[in-house]
Structure formats: structure tokens, C-alpha cells
Protein backbone atom coordinates (compact mmCIF):
# COMPACT_ATOMS: atom_id res chain seq x y z
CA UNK A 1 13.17 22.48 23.95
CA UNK A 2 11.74 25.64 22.16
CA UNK A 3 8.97 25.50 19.57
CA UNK A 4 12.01 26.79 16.62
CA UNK A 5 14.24 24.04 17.96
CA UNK A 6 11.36 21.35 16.77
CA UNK A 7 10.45 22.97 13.74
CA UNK A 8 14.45 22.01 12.39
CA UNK A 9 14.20 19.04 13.97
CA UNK A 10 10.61 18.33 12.27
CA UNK A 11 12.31 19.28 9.15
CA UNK A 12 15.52 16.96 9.56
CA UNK A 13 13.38 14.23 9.91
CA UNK A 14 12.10 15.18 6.25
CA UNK A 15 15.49 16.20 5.00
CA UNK A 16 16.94 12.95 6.11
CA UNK A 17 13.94 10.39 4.99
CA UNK A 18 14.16 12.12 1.59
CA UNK A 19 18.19 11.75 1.32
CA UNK A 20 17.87 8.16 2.56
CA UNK A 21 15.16 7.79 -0.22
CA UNK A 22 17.34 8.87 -2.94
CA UNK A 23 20.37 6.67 -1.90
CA UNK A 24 18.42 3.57 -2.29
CA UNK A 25 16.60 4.58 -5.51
CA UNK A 26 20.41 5.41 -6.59
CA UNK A 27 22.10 2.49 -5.87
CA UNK A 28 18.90 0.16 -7.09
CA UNK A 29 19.19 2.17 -10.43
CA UNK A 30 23.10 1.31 -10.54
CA UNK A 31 21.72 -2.69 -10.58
CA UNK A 32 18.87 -1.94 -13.82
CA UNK A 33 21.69 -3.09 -16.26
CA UNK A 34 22.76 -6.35 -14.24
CA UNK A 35 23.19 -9.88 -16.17
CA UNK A 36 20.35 -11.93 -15.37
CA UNK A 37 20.70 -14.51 -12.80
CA UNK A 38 21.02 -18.07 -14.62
CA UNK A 39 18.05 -19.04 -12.50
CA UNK A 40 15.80 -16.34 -14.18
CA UNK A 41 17.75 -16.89 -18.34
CA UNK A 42 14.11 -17.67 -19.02
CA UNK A 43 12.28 -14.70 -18.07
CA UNK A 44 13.03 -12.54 -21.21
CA UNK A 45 14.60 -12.97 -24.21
CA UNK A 46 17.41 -9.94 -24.86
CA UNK A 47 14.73 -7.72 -26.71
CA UNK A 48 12.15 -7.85 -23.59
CA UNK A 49 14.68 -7.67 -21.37
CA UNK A 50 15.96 -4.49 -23.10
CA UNK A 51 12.26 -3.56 -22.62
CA UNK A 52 12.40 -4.51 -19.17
CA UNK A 53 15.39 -1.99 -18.59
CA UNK A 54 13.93 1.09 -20.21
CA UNK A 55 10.83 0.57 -17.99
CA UNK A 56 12.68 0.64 -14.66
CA UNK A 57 14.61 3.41 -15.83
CA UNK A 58 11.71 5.36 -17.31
CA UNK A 59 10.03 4.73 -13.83
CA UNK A 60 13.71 5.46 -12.33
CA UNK A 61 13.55 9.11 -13.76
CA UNK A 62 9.74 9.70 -13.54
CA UNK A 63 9.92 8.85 -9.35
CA UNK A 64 13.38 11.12 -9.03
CA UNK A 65 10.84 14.09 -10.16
CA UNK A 66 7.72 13.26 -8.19
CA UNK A 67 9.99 12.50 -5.28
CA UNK A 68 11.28 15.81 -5.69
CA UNK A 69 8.46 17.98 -6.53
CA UNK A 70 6.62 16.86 -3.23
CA UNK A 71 9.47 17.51 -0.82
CA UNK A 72 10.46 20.84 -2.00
CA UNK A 73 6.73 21.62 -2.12
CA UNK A 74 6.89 20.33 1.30
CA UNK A 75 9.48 22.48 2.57
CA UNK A 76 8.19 25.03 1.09
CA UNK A 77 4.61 24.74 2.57
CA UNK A 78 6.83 24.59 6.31
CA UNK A 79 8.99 27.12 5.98
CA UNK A 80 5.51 29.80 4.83
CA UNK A 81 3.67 28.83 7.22
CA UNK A 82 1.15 27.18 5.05
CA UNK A 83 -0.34 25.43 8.51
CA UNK A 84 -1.56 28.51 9.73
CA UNK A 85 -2.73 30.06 6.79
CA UNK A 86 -4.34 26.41 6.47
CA UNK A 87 -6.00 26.42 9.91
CA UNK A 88 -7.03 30.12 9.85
CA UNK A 89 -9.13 29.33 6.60
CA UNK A 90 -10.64 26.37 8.25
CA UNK A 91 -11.37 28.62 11.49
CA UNK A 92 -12.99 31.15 9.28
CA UNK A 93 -15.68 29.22 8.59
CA UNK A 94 -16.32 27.17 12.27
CA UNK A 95 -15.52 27.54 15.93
CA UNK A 96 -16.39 23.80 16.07
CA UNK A 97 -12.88 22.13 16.85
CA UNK A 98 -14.22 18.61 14.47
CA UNK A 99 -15.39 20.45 11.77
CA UNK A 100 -11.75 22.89 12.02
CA UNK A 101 -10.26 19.79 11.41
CA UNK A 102 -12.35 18.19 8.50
CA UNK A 103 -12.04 21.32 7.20
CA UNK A 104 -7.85 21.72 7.50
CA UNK A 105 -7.79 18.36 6.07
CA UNK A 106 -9.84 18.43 3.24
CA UNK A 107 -8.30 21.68 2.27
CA UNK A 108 -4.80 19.58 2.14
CA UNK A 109 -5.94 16.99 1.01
CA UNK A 110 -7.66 18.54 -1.93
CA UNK A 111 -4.46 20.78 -2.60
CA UNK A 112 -2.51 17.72 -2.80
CA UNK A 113 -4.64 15.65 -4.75
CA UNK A 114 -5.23 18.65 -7.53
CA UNK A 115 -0.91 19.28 -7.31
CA UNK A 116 -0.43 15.39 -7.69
CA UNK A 117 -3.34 14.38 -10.42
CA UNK A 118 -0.83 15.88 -13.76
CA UNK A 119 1.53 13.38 -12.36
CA UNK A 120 -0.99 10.66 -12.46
CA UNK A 121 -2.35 11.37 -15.22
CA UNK A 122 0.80 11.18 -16.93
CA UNK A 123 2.12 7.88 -15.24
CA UNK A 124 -1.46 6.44 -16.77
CA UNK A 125 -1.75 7.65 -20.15
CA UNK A 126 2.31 8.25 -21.35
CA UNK A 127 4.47 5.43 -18.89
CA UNK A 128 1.79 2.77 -18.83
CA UNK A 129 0.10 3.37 -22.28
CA UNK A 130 4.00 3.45 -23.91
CA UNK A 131 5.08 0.27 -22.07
CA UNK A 132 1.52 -1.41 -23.41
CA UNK A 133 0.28 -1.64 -19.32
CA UNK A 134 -2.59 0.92 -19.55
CA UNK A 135 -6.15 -0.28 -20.14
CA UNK A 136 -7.68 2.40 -18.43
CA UNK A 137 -10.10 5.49 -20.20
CA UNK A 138 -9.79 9.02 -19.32
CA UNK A 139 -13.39 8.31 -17.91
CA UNK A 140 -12.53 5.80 -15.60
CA UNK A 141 -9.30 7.61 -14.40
CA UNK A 142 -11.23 10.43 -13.26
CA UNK A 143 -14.10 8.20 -12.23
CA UNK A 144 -11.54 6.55 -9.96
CA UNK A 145 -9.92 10.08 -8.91
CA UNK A 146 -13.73 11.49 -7.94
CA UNK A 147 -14.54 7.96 -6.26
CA UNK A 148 -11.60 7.80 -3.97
CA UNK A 149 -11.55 11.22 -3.16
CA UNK A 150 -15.35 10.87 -2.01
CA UNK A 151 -13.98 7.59 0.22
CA UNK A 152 -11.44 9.45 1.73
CA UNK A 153 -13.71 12.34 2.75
CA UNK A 154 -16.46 10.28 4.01
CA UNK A 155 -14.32 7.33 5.48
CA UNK A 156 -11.74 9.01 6.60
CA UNK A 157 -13.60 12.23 7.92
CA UNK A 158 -15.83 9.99 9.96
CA UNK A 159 -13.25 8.32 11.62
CA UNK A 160 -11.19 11.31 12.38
CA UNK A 161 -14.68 13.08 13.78
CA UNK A 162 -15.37 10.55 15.96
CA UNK A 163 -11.32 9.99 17.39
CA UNK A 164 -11.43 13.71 17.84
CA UNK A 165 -14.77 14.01 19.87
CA UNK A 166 -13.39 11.19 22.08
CA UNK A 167 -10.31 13.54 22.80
CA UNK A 168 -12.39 15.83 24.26
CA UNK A 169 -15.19 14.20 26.28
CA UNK A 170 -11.80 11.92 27.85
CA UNK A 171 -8.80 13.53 28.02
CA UNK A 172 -5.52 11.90 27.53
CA UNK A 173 -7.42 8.58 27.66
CA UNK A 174 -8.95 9.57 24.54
CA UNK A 175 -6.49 6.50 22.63
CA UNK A 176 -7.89 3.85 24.43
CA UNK A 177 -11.20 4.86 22.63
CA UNK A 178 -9.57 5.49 19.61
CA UNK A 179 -8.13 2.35 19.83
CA UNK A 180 -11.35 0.31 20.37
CA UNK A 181 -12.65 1.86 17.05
CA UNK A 182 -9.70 1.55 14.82
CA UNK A 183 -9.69 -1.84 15.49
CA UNK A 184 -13.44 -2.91 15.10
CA UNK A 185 -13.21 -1.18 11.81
CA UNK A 186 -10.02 -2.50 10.63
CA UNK A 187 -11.93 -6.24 11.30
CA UNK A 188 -15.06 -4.84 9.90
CA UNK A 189 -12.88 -3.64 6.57
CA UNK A 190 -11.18 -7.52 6.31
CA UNK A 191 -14.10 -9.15 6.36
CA UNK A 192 -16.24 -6.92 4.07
CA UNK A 193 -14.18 -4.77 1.68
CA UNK A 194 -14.78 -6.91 -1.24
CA UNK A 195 -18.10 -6.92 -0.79
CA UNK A 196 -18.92 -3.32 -0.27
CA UNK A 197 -15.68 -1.33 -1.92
CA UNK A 198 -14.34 -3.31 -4.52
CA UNK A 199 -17.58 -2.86 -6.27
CA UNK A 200 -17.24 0.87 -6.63
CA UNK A 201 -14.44 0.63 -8.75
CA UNK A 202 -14.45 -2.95 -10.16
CA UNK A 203 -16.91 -5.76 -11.37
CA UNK A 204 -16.79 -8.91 -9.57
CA UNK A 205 -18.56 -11.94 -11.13
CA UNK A 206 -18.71 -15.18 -9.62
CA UNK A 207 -15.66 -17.90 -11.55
CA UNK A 208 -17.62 -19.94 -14.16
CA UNK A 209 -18.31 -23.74 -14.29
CA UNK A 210 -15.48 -25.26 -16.06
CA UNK A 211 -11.42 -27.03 -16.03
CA UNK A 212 -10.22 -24.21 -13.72
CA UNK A 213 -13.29 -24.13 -11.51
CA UNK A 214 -13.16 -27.88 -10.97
CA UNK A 215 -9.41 -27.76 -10.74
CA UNK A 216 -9.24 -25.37 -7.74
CA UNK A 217 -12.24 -27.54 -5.91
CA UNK A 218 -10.48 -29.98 -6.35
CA UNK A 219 -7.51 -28.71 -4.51
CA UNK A 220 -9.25 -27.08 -1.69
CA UNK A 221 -10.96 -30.28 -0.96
CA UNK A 222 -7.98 -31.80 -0.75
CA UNK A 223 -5.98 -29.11 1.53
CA UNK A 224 -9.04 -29.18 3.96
CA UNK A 225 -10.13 -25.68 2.56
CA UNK A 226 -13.55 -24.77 2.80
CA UNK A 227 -14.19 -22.39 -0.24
CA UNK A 228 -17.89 -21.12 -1.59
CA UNK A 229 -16.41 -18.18 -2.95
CA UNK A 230 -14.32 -17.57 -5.78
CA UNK A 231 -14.40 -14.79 -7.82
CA UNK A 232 -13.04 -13.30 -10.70
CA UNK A 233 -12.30 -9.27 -11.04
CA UNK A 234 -11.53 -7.18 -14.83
CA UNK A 235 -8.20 -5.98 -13.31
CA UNK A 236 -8.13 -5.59 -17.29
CA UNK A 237 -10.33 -2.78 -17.29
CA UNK A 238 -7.39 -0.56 -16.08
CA UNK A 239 -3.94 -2.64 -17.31
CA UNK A 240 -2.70 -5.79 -17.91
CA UNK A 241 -0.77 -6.43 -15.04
CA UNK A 242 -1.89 -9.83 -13.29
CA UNK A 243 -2.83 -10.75 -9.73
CA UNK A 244 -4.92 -12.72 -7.24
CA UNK A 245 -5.71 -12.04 -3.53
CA UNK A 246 -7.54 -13.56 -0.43
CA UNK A 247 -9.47 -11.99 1.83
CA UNK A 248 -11.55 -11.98 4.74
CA UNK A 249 -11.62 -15.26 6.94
CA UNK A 250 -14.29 -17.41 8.33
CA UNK A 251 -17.85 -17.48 6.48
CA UNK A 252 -16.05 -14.16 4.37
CA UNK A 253 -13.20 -15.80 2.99
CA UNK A 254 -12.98 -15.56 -0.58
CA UNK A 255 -10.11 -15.44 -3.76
CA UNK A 256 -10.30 -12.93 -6.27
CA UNK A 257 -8.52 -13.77 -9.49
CA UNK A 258 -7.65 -10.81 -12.03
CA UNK A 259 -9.02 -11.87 -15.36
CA UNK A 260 -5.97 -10.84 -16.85
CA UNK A 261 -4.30 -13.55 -14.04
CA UNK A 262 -6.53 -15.83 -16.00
CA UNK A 263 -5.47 -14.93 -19.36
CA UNK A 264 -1.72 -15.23 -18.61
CA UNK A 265 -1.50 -18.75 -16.61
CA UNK A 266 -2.20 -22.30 -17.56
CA UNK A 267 -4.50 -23.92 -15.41
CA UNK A 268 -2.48 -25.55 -12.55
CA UNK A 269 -0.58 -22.50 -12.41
CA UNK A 270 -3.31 -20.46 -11.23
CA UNK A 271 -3.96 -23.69 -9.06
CA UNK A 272 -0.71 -23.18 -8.08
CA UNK A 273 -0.70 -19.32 -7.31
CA UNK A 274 -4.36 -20.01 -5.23
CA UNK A 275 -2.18 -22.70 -3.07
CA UNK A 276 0.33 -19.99 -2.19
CA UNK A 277 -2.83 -17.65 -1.09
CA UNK A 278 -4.51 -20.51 0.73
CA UNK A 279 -1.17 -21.38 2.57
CA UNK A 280 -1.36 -17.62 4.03
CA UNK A 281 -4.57 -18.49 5.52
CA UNK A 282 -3.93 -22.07 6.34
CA UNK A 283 -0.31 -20.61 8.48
CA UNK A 284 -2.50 -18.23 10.03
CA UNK A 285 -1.02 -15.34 8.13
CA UNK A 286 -4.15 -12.90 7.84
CA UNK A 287 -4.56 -13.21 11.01
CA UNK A 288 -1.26 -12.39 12.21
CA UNK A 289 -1.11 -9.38 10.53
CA UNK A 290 -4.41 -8.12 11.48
CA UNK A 291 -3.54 -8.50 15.01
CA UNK A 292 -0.48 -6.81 14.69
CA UNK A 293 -1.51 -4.19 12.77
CA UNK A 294 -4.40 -3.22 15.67
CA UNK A 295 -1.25 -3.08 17.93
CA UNK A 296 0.76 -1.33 16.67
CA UNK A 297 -1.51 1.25 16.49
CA UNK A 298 -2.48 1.14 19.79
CA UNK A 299 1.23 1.62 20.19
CA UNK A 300 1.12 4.70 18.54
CA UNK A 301 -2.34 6.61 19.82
CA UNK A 302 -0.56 5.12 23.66
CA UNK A 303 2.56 7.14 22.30
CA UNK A 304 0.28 9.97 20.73
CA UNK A 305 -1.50 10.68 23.97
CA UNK A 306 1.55 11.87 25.81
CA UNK A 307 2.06 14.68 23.23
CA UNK A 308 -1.24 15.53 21.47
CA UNK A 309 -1.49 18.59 24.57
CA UNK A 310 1.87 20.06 24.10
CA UNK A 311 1.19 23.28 22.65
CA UNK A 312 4.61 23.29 21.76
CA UNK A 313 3.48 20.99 18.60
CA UNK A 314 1.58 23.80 17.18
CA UNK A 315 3.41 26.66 17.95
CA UNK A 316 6.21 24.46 15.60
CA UNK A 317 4.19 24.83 12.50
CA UNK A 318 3.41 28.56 13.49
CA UNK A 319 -0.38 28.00 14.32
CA UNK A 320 -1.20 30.25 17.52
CA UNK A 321 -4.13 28.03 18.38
CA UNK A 322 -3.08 24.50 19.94
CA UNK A 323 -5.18 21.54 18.23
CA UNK A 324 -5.62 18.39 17.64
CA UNK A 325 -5.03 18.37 13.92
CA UNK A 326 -1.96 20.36 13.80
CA UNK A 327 -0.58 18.00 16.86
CA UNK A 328 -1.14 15.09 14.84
CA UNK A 329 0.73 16.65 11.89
CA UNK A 330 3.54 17.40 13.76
CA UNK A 331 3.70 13.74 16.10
CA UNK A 332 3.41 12.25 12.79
CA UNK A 333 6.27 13.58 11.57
CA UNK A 334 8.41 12.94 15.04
CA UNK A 335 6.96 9.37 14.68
CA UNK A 336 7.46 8.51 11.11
CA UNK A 337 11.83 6.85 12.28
CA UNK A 338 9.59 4.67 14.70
CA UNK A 339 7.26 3.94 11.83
CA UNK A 340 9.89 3.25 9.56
CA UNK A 341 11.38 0.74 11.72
CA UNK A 342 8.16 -1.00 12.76
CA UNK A 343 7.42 -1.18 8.89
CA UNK A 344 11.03 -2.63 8.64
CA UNK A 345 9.80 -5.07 10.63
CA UNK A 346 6.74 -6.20 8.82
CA UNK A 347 8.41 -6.41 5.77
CA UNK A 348 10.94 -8.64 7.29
CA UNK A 349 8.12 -11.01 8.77
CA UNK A 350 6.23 -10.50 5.19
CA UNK A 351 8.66 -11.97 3.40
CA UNK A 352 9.02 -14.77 5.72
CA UNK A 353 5.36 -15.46 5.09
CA UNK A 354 5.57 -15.47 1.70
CA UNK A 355 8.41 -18.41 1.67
CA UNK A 356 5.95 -20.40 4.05
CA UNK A 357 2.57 -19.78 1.48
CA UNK A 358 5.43 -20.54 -0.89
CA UNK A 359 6.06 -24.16 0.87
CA UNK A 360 3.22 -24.83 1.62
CA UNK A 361 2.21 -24.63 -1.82
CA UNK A 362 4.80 -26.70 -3.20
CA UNK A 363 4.40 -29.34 -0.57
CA UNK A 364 0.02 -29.32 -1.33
CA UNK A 365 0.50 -29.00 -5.15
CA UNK A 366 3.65 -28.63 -6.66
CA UNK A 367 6.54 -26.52 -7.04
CA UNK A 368 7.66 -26.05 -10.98
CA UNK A 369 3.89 -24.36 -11.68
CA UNK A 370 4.12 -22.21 -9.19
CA UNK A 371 7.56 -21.27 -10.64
CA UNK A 372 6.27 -20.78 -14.31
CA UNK A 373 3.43 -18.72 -13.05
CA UNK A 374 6.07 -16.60 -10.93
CA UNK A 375 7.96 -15.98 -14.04
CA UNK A 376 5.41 -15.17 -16.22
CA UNK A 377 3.54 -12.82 -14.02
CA UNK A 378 7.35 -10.82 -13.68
CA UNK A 379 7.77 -10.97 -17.17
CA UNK A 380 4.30 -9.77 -18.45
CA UNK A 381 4.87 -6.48 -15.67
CA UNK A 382 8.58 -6.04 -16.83
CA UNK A 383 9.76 -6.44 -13.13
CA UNK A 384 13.16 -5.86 -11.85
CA UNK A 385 14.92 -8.93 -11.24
CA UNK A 386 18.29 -7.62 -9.92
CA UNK A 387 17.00 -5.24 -7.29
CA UNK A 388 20.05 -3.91 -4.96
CA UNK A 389 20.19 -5.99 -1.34
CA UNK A 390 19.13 -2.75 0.51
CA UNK A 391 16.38 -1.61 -1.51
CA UNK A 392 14.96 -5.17 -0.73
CA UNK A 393 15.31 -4.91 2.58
CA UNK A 394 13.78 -1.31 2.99
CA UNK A 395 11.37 -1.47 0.34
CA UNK A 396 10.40 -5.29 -0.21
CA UNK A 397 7.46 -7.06 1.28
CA UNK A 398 8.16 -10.08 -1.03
CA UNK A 399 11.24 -11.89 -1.56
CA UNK A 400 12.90 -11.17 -4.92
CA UNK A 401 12.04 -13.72 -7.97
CA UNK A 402 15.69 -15.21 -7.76
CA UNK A 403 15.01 -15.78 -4.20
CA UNK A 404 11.86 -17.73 -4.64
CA UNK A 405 12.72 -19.83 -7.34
CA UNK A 406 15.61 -21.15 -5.31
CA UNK A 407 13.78 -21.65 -2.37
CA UNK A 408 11.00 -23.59 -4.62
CA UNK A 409 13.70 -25.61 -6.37
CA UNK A 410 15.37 -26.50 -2.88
């Protein structure tokens, strides 16, 4: 194979991911107008439901040009040579091969995020703010922009900096390595991202005395569940969706509740929606997925190693100079169908999960709150309850409302 032959082929991979895209948004979009299921009448009267439909369709539209926008900027960027002009900037400045790559990375990644921030914006302030979602000020938008931006850098640069320095002090070994520190940070990021990056971009206050403290003690002293720390976050600082989430395990377990979750539910529903989260950690859940997830990407440096020296990679995206950074783009790209499938995968076992957390909940509490809250929490974010069957499967990490309620009501 010849570097032009893997450029098309590099580019097929795009053409085809974005086509397959498209199909599914189409034929989800052909289901936005669907009766409601019987099992759902109760979710929206015909006005909110008619709310409910211009959302998805406002969304519908609003994705189709996004979507769009980035591929043909995409192929553009390919078919220029915008890697090379990229990586010659970046060499400009450095003969240091780590700092090369910071450097071609940053550059991209600031391109993108100053290309991508209009549609943001606009997604904030004009979808969210006319559907009554948004809660969010311009100052905490760009607060949030500047913030993760600053993460990503520092995080992220880090992290690549140290992966790439292993490459060449070990060769082709260089994954094992990498391996090693993916996976002590993604443990170090379970246990302690609520603790140390939450609070950049959210206040987290301990839950007050009071019916709904005592009711979920209550619980998790009957389940067996050892909990010192619950906590409630102003999710309403930036919309009015609802949510809750566990994290951590051991000592660093803890549930987060949205105060907007708080707002929207009756008390044993929330008691109801933290016996779903605690059934994820009492089936072993967290773990499952942590453990997978560090395999799968030592699946994928293993798989990375064998190519990350073919110059072949880089003379693909027209960059004279073999690297590590413009190998990566390129296996990225070659690996995203294996990706896909492996995330097909997850989804599939995801879902799963959520059934069990959603048994296990029903057999520790009881079933009809959990429905309610369910209900509410789709109506109050105008969600789709008529997705199309292959969307689901492709896109869907949780069953679909219809699908839960039945298995609830079983």
C-alpha cells in the first residue's frame, strides 16, 4: 500500500461514518411525530408534547448543520494539507519532538474550539434560552469555555508529554508504559474528580438536615450502603435539566444530586432515583466499567504500537517528517470502525446495567416512584420518547423510557 492509497482510504472512513451518521439522524427524525406509546399518555399533555416535537426538530436541524460544517471543514483541512502546514508551524518554533506535538495540538485544538464556540454559543443562548432550558450567563459560558480549555491544555498536554517521552526512551514497548499511566490516572480521576474538578465549574454543598436527608439514610441503612457523603450541586446555575450521579467507590463514594433534581421530584422519588445509582454500585457496575475501559485501551496503544513507526502514516497527511502526533492522527482515524464497534458494545452492556440498577431499585424500594421520577425528569427535558430502533442501538447508553417503564411494571 502507497501513502495516496491511505489517504482515500483515511478519507472513506470519514465519508462513510458521516453518511452512516446522517441515515440514523434521518430515520430518528422520520419517528419525532409518532403517537405516544399508551405507556408514556402521561408524559405530556398535547400542548407540551407539541413542545416536545419542535425541540427535537429544532435540535434535528441545528445538528444536520454542525454535523456538516465540521466534516466539510474536515475534508477540507485533508485535502490542503492543513497537517503539514500545521506541523511546520509547530516545528518553527522547537526541534523538541514533545513540545512539536503540544504545539500541533494546541494549534488544532484552539482552531477548533474558536470555529466551534458561534455554534455553542448559539445552542446556549437561542435553542436552550427559547425552549426555557438555559440558566447560564454570558459570563459563565465563557468562564466555562476559558476553564476547559485551560484543563485540556494542562491535563491533556501532560499526559500526551509524558506517553510521548516513553515512545522514545522504549521503543515499540512504549504502550505498555502508556498503559500503566492511563490507567493509574483513569482510577486516580474516579475516585477524585468531584473533589478536585467539579469545583472549578460548580458549587457543591453538603445535603441539609431534613425529610430527604433522613429519607435516603434511611434507605442506605437498609440496602447495607455505607454513605457519609451526599451532596447537592446548582446544575441550575446553567439549565434546568435534572440529574444525579455516583461516583468514586470505597472511602470516595459519594451521590451528587442536581438541585434542580431536587426541585422536580417528591421525596421518595429522589429516594427512588438514588436506589437505581446505588444498585450500579451494589452490581458492581463502576467497577466493571472502569476495568474495561483500562482494557480496552490497552487494546488500542497494543494495536497502536505496531503502526506508530510507519512513516507511511505521515507521508498520508502530506507531512515529510514521520512523528508521533501525525501517526496518532492518522491510526485514529484507521481505528475509529474498531472503536465504533467496541463502543457498540458498551452501550449494549450499559443498557443492560441500567435494567439491573433499575431492579434492583424496585426490588430495595419500589417501582411506581421510580417510574414518576423517570417521567418527570423526560418531560421537564422534552425528551424523545419514540426514538427509531437503530438510533437506540447506535446511539443509546440507556434504554428508552417505554422500555423502562415496562420492565419496572413487569
Amino acid at each position: 500500500m502507497n501513502s495516496n492509497t491511505l489517504f482515500y482510504i483515511l478519507i472513506a472512513i470519514l465519508v462513510i461514518s458521516f453518511m452512516i451518521d446522517k441515515i440514523l439522524d434521518t430515520l430518528n427524525a422520520k419517528h419525532f411525530d409518532d403517537k405516544i406509546p399508551a405507556a408514556l399518555a402521561d408524559v405530556y399533555d398535547a400542548e407540551e408534547y407539541k413542545k416536545s416535537q419542535a425541540y427535537k426538530k429544532t435540535n434535528e436541524k441545528f445538528s444536520n448543520i454542525t454535523g456538516t460544517f465540521s466534516f466539510v471543514l474536515t475534508l477540507v483541512f485533508f485535502f490542503s494539507d492543513g497537517f503539514k502546514y500545521v506541523d511546520d508551524i509547530s516545528r518553527s518554533f522547537t526541534d523538541n519532538s514533545i513540545l512539536v506535538a503540544l504545539i500541533f495540538f494546541g494549534i488544532i485544538m484552539l482552531g477548533s474550539d474558536i470555529l466551534t464556540i458561534p455554534f455553542s454559543y448559539y445552542k446556549t443562548f437561542v435553542i436552550e434560552e427559547k425552549f426555557g432550558f438555559n440558566k447560564s450567563t454570558k459570563k459563565t459560558f465563557w468562564l466555562d469555555k476559558l476553564k476547559g480549555l485551560l484543563m485540556t491544555a494542562l491535563i491533556g498536554g501532560v499526559v500526551l508529554a509524558i506517553i510521548i517521552w516513553f515512545y522514545e526512551q522504549t521503543g515499540a514497548d512504549f504502550w505498555i508504559y502508556a498503559w500503566v499511566l492511563v490507567a493509574v490516572f483513569s482510577l486516580f480521576m474516579n475516585l477524585f474528580y468531584a473533589k478536585l474538578i467539579v469545583p472549578l465549574f460548580n458549587k457543591q454543598t453538603p445535603l441539609e438536615d431534613g425529610e430527604l436527608k433522613f429519607a435516603i439514610e434511611k434507605y442506605a441503612q437498609k440496602v447495607g450502603f455505607k454513605l457519609n457523603n451526599i451532596f447537592v450541586i446548582d446544575g441550575s446555575k446553567r439549565s434546568t435539566k435534572a440529574n444525579a450521579y455516583f461516583s468514586g467507590f470505597g472511602a470516595q463514594k459519594r451521590i451528587t444530586l442536581f438541585d434542580t433534581l431536587i426541585n422536580d421530584l417528591e421525596t421518595d422519588e429522589i429516594v427512588a432515583v438514588l436506589a437505581h445509582e446505588v444498585g450500579h454500585y451494589k452490581r458492581k457496575h463502576i467497577i466493571f466499567n472502569l476495568i474495561t475501559s483500562i482494557l480496552l485501551t490497552g487494546f488500542t496503544l497494543y494495536i497502536l504500537s505496531f503502526f506508530i513507526n510507519a512513516p507511511i502514516f505521515s507521508e498520508a497527511l502530506g507531512v515529510a517528517t514521520p512523528s508521533f502526533h501525525i501517526g496518532l492522527i492518522a491510526f485514529g482515524i484507521l481505528y475509529s470502525p474498531i472503536s465504533e464497534i467496541t463502543g457498540l458494545f458498551m452501550n449494549y452492556v450499559s443498557r443492560k446495567f441500567e435494567y439491573q440498577a433499575d431492579n434492583f431499585a424496585k426490588e430495595t424500594f419500589a417501582a411506581k416512584p421510580l417510574i414518576t421520577s423517570l417521567k418527570k425528569l423526560s418531560k421537564n427535558s422534552l425528551s424523545n420518547l419514540t426514538p427509531h430502533p437503530a438510533y437506540v442501538f447506535m446511539h443509546y447508553s440507556h434504554p428508552t423510557l417505554l422500555k423502562r417503564v415496562k420492565n419496572l411494571d413487569a
